[in-house]
N, C-alpha and C. Protein backbone atom coordinates (compact mmCIF):
# COMPACT_ATOMS: atom_id res chain seq x y z
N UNK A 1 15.78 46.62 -5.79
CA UNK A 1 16.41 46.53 -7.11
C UNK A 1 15.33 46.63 -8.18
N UNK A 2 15.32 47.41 -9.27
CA UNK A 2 14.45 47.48 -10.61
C UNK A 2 14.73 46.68 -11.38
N UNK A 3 14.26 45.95 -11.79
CA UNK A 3 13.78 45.35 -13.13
C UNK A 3 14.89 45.54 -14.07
N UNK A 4 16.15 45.07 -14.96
CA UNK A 4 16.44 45.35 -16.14
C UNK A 4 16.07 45.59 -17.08
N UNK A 5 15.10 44.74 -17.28
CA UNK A 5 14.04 44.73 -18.44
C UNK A 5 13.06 45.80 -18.69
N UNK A 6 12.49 45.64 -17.57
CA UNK A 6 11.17 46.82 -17.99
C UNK A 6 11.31 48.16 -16.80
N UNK A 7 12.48 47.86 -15.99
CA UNK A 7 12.46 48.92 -14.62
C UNK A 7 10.95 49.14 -13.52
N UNK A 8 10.78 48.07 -14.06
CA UNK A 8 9.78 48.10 -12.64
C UNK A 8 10.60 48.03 -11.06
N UNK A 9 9.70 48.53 -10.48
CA UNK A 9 10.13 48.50 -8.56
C UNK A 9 10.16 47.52 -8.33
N UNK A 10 9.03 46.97 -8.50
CA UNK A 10 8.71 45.56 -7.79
C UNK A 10 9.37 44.04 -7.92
N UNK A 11 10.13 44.34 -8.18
CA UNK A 11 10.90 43.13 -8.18
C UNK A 11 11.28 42.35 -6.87
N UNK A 12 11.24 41.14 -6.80
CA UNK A 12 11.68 40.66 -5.36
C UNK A 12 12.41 39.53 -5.42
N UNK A 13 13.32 38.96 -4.60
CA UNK A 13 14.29 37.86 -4.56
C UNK A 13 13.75 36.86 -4.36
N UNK A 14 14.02 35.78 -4.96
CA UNK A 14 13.32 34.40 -4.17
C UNK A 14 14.61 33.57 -4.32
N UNK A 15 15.16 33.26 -3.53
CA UNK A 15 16.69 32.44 -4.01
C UNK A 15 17.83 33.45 -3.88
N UNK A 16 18.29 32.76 -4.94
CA UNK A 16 19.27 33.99 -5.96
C UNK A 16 19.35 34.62 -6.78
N UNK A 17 17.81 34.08 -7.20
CA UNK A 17 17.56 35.28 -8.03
C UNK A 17 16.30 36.36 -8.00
N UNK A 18 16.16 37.22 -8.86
CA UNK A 18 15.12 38.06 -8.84
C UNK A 18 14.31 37.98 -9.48
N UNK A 19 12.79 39.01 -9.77
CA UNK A 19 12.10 38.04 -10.72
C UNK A 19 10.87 39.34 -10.46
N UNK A 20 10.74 39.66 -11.81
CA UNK A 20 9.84 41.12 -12.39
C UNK A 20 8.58 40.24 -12.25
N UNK A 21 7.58 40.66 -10.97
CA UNK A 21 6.29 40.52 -11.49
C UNK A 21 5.06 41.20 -12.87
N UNK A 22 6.02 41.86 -12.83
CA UNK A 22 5.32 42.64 -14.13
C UNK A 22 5.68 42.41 -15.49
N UNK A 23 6.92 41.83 -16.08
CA UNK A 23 7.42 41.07 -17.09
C UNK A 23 7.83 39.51 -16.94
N UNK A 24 7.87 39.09 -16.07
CA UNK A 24 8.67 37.88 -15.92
C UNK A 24 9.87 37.75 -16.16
N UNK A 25 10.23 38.79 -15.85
CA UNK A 25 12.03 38.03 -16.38
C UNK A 25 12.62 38.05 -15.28
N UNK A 26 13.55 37.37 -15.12
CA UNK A 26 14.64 36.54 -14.00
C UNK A 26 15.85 36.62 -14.17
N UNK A 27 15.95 37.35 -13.23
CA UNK A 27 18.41 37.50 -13.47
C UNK A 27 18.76 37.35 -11.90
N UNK A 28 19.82 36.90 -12.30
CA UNK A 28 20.63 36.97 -10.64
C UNK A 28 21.72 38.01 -10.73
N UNK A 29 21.70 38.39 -9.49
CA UNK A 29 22.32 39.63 -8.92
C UNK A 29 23.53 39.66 -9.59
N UNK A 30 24.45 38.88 -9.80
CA UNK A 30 25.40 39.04 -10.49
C UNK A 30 25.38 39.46 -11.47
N UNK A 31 24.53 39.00 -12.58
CA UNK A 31 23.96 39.42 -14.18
C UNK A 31 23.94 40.81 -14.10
N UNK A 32 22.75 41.14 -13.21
CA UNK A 32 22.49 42.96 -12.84
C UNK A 32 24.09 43.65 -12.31
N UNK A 33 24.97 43.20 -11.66
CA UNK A 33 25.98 43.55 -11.63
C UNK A 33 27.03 44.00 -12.76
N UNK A 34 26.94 43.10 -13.78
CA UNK A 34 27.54 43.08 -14.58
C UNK A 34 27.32 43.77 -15.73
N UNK A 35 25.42 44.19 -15.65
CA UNK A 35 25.23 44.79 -17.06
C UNK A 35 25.60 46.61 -16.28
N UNK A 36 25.81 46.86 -15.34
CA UNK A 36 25.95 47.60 -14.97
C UNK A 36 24.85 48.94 -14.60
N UNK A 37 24.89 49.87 -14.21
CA UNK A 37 23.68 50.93 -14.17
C UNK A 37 22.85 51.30 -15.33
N UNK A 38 21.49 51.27 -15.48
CA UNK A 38 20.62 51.84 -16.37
C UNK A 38 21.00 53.12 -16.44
N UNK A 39 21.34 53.44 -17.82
CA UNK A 39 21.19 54.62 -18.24
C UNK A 39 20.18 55.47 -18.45
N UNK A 40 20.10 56.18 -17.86
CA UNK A 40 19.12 57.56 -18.27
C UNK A 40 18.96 57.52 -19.54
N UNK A 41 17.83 57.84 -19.90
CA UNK A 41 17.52 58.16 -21.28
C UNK A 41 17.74 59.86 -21.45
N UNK A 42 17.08 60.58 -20.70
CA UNK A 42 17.28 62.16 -20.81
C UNK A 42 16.64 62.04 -21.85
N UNK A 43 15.82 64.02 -22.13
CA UNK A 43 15.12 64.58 -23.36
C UNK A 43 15.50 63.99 -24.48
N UNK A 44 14.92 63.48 -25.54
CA UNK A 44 15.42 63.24 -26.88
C UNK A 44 14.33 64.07 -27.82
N UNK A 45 15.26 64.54 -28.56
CA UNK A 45 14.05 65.42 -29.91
C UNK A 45 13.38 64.10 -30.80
N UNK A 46 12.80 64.52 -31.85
CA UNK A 46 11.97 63.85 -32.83
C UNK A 46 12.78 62.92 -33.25
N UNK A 47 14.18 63.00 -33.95
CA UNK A 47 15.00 62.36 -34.14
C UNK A 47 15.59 61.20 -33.40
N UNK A 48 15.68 61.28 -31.97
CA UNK A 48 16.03 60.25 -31.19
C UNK A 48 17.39 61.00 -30.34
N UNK A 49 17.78 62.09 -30.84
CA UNK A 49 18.78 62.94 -30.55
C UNK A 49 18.96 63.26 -28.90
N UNK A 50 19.67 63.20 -28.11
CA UNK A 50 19.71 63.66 -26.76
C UNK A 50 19.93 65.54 -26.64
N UNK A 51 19.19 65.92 -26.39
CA UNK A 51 19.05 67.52 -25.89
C UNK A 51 19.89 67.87 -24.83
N UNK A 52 20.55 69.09 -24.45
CA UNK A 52 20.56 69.76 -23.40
C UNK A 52 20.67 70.72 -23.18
N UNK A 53 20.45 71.66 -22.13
CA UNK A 53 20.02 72.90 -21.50
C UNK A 53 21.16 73.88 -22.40
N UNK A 54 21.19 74.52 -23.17
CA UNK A 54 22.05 75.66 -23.81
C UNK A 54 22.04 74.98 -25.64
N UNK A 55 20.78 74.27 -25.77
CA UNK A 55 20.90 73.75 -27.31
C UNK A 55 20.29 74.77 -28.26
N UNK A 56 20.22 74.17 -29.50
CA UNK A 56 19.35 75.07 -30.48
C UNK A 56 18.83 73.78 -31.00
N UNK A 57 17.30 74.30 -31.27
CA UNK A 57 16.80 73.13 -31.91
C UNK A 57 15.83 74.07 -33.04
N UNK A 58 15.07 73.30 -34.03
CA UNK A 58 14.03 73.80 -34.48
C UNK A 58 12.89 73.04 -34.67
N UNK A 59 11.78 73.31 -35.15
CA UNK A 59 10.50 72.98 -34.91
C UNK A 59 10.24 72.59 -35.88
N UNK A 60 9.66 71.04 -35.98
CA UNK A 60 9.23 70.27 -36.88
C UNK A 60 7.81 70.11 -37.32
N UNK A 61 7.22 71.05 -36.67
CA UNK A 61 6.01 71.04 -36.80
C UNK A 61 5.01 72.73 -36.49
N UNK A 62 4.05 73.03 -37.26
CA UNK A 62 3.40 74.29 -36.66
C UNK A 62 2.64 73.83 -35.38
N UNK A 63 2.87 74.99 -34.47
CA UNK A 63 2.77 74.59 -33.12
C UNK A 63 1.69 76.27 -32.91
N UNK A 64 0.40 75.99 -32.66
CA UNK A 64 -0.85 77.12 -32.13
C UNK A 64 -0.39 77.60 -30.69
N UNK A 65 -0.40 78.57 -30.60
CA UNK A 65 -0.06 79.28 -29.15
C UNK A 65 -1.39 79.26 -28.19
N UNK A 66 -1.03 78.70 -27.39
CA UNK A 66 -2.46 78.53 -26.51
C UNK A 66 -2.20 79.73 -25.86
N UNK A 67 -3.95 80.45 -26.03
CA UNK A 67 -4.31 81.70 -25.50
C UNK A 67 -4.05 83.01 -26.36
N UNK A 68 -3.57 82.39 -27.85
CA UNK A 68 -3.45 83.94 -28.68
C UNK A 68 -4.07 82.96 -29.96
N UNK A 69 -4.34 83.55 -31.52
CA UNK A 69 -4.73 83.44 -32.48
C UNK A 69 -3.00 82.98 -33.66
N UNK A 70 -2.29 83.19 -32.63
CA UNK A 70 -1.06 82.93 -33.39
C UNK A 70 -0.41 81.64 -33.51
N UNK A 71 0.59 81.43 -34.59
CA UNK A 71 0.99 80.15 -34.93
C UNK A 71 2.34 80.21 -35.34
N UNK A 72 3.33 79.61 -34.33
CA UNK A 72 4.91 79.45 -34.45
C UNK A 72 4.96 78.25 -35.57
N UNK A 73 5.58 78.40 -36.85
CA UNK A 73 5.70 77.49 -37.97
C UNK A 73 6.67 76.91 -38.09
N UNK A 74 6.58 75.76 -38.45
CA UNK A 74 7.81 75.11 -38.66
C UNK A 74 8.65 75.42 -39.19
N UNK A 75 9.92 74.59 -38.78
CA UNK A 75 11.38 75.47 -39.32
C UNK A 75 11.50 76.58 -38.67
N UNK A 76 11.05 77.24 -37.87
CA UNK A 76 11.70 78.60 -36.54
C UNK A 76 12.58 77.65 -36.07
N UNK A 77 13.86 78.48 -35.70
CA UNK A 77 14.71 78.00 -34.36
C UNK A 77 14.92 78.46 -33.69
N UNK A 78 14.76 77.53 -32.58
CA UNK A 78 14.94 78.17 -30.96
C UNK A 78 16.23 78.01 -30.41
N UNK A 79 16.82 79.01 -29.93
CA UNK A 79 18.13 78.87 -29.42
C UNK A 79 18.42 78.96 -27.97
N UNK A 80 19.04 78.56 -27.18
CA UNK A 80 19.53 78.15 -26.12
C UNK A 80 18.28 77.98 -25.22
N UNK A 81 18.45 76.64 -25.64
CA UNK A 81 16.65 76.06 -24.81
C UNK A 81 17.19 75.68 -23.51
N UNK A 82 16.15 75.52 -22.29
CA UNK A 82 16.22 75.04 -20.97
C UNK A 82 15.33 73.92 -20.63
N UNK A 83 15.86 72.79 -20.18
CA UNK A 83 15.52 71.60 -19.65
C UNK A 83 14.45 71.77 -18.70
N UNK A 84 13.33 71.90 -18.57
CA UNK A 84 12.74 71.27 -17.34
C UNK A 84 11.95 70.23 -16.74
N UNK A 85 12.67 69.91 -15.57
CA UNK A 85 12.57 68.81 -14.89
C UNK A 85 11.16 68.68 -14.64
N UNK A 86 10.04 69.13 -14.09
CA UNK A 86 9.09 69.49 -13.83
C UNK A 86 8.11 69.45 -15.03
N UNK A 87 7.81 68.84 -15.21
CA UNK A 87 7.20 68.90 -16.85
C UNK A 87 6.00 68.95 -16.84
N UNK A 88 5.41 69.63 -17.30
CA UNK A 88 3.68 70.09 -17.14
C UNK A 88 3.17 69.32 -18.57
N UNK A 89 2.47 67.70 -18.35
CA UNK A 89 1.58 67.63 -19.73
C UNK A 89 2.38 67.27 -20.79
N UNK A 90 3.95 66.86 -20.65
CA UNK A 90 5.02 66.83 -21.66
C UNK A 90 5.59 67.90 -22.05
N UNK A 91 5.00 69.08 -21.58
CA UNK A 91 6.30 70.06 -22.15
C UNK A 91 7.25 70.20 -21.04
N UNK A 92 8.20 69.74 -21.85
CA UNK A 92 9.74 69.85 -20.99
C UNK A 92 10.96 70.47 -21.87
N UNK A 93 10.70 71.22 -22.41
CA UNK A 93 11.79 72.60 -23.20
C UNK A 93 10.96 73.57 -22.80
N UNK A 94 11.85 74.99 -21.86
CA UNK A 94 11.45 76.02 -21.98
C UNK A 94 12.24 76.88 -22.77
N UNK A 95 11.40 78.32 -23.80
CA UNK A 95 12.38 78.62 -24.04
C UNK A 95 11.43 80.16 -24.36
N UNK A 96 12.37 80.77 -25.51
CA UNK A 96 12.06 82.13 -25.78
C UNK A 96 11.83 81.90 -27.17
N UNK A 97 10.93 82.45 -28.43
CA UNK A 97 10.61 82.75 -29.38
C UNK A 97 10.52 83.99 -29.64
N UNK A 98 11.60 84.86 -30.96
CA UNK A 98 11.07 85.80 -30.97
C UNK A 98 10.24 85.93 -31.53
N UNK A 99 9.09 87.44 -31.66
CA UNK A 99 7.75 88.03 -31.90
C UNK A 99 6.96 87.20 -30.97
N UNK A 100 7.34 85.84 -30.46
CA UNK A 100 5.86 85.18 -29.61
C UNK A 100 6.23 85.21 -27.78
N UNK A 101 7.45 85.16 -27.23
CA UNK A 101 7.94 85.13 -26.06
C UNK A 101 7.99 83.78 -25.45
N UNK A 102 7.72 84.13 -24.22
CA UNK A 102 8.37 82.61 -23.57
C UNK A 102 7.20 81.97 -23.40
N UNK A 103 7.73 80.46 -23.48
CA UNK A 103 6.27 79.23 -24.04
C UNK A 103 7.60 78.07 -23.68
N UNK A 104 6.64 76.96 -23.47
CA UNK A 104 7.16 75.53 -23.45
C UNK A 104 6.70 74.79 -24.47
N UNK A 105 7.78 74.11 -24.89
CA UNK A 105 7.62 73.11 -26.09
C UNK A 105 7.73 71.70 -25.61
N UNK A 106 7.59 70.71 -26.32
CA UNK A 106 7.36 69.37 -25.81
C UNK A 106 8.60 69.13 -27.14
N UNK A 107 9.44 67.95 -26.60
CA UNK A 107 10.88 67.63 -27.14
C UNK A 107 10.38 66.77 -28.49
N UNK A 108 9.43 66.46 -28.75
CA UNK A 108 8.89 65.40 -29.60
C UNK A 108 8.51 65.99 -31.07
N UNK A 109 8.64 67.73 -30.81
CA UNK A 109 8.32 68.40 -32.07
C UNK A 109 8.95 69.29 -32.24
N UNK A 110 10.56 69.02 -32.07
CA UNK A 110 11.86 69.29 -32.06
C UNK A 110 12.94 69.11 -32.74
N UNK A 111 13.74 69.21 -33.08
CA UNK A 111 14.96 68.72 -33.66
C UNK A 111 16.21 69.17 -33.17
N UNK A 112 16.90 68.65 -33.02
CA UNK A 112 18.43 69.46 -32.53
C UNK A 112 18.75 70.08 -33.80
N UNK A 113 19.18 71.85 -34.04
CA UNK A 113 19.94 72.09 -34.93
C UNK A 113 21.41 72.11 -35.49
């Protein structure tokens, strides 16, 4: 069982109840029953906004193209972005730009449009 609090693994029973070595906090199984499953957080843009795979977002920031002299500026929008799971370094939006092509963006210098 994880942690409510902080989702740590390590949690272990002593009794009836459980007990986060890594925060200290203590609930019994029932409590965790009741607050029900942790929600996923999933991608969120700059805003706090939840993303998903077929969005449009735009860019809150000028973003340097690693490996060219060029610079995607803020306010471009990107349209029907793709989620990936696999995230290299924080970028987890892949997508297409036109004049620059396909590049990964990191969700944090984003916005849903």
């Amino acid at each position: 069982m994880k942690c409510p609090k902080c989702g740590s693994e390590y949690a272990y029973q002593d009794g009836s109840l459980w007990i986060c070595p890594e925060c200290a906090h203590e609930w019994s199984e029932a409590a965790a029953t009741l607050e029900g499953p942790a929600q996923d957080v999933g991608v969120r843009d700059a805003n706090g906004n939840p993303l998903a795979t077929g969005d449009a977002v735009t860019l809150v920031k000028d973003l340097k193209v690693k490996g060219s002299s060029s610079t995607v500026k803020s306010g471009t929008k990107v349209k029907n972005i793709r989620l990936v799971d696999d995230a290299v370094d924080g970028h987890n939006i892949a997508c297409k730009i036109d004049g620059i092509g396909a590049m990964y963006l990191k969700s944090e210098f984003v916005r849903k449009a």
